[in-house]
Protein backbone atom coordinates (compact mmCIF):
# COMPACT_ATOMS: atom_id res chain seq x y z
CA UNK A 1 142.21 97.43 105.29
CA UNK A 2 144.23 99.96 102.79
CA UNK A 3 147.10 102.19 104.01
CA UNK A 4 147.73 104.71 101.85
CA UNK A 5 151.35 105.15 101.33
CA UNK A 6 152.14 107.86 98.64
CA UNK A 7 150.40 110.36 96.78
CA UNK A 8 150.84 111.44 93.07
CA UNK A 9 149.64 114.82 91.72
CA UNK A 10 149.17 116.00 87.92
CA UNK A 11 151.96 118.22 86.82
CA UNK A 12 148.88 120.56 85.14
CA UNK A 13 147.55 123.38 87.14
CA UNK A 14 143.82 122.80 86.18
CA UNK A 15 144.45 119.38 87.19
CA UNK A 16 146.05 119.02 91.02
CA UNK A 17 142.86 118.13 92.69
CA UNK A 18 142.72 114.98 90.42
CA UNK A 19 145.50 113.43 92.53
CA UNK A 20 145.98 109.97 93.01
CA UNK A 21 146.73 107.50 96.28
CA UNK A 22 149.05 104.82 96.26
CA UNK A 23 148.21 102.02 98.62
CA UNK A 24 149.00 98.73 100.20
CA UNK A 25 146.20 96.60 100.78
CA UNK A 26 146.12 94.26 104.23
CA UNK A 27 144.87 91.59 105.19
CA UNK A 28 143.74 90.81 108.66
CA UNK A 29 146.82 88.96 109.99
CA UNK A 30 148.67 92.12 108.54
CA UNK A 31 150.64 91.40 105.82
CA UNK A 32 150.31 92.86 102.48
CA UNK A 33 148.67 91.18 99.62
CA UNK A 34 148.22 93.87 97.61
CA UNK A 35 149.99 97.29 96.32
CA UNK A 36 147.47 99.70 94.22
CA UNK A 37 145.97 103.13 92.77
CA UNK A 38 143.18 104.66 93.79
CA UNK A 39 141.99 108.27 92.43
CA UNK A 40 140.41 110.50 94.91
CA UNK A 41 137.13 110.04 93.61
CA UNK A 42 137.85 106.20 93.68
CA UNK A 43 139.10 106.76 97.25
CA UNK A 44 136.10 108.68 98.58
CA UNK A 45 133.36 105.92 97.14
CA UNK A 46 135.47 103.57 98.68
CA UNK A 47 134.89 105.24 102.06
CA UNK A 48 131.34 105.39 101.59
CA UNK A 49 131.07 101.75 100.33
CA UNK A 50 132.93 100.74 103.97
CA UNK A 51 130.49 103.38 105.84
CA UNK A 52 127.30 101.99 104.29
CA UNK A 53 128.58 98.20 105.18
CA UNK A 54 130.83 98.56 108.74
CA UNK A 55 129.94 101.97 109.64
CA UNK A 56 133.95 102.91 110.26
CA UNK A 57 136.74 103.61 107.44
CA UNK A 58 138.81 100.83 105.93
CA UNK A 59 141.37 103.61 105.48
CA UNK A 60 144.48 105.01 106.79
CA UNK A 61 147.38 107.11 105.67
CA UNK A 62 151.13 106.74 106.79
CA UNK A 63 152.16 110.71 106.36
CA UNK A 64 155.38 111.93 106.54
CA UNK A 65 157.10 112.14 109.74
CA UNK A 66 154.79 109.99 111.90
CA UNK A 67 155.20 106.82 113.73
CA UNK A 68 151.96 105.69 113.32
CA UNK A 69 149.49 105.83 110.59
CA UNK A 70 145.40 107.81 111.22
CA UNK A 71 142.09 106.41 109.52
CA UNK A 72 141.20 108.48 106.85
CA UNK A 73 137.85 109.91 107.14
CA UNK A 74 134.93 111.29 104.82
CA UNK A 75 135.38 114.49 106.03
CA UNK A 76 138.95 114.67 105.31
CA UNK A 77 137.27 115.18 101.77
CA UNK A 78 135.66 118.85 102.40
CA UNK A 79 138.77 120.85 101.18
CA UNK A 80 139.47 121.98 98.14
CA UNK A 81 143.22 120.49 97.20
CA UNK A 82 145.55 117.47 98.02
CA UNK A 83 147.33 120.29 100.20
CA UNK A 84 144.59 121.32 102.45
CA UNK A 85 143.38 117.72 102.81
CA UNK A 86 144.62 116.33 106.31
CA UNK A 87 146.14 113.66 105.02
CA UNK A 88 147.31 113.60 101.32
CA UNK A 89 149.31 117.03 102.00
CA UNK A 90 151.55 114.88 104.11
CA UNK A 91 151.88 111.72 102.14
CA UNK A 92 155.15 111.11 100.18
CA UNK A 93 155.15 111.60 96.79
CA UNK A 94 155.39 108.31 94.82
CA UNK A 95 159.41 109.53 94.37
CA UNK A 96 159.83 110.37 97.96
CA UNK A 97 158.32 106.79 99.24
CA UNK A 98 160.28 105.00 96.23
CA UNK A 99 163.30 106.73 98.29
CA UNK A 100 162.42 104.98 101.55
CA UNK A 101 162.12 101.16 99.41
CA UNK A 102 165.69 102.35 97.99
CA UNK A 103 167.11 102.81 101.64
CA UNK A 104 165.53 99.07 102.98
CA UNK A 105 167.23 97.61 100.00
CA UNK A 106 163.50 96.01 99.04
CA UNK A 107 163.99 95.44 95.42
CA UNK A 108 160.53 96.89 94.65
CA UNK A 109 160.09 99.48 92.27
CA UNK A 110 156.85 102.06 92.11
CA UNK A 111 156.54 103.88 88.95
CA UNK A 112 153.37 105.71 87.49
CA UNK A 113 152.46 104.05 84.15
CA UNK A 114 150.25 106.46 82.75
């Protein structure tokens, strides 16, 4: 399973529907074995990839404010921006979630590298 955690936009206006998802990948006893970086075009064949095989989503998003994180679903992919979208508008941003990794003194550090 991946739980998307934070979201990261481009700075250029032609640009902020190329976003990208930051994500922790799970394994079935649920700890995390992976962190990553999907874009949304990576995210979306992913979805379609876990349709085709399981028929469900693989996905879910932790937004803002929430106690519990929501699949992510194919049609969550029918508007045009990250803002609009039901669940990327209310990710963190990659600062904001670095924030909450500051706060539980975790020693991990997220940082876009290009």
């Amino acid at each position: 399973m991946f739980l998307a955690i934070a979201v990261e936009s481009k700075q250029h206006p032609k640009s902020q529907n190329d976003y990208r998802i930051w994500y922790l990948e799970i394994d079935e006893c649920g700890q995390v074995i992976a962190v990553g970086v999907k874009s949304k075009q990576e995210l979306v064949e992913s979805l379609f990839e876990n349709y085709r095989k399981t028929g469900k989503s693989n996905w879910r998003a932790f937004r803002k404010e929430s106690e519990r994180s929501t699949p992510i679903e194919i049609f969550d992919f029918v508007s045009m921006n990250m803002h609009e979208n039901t669940h990327f508008g209310n990710l963190p941003t990659l600062s904001e979630f670095q924030g909450v990794l500051d706060t539980l003194q975790s020693r991990l550090e997220f940082r876009s590298i290009a």
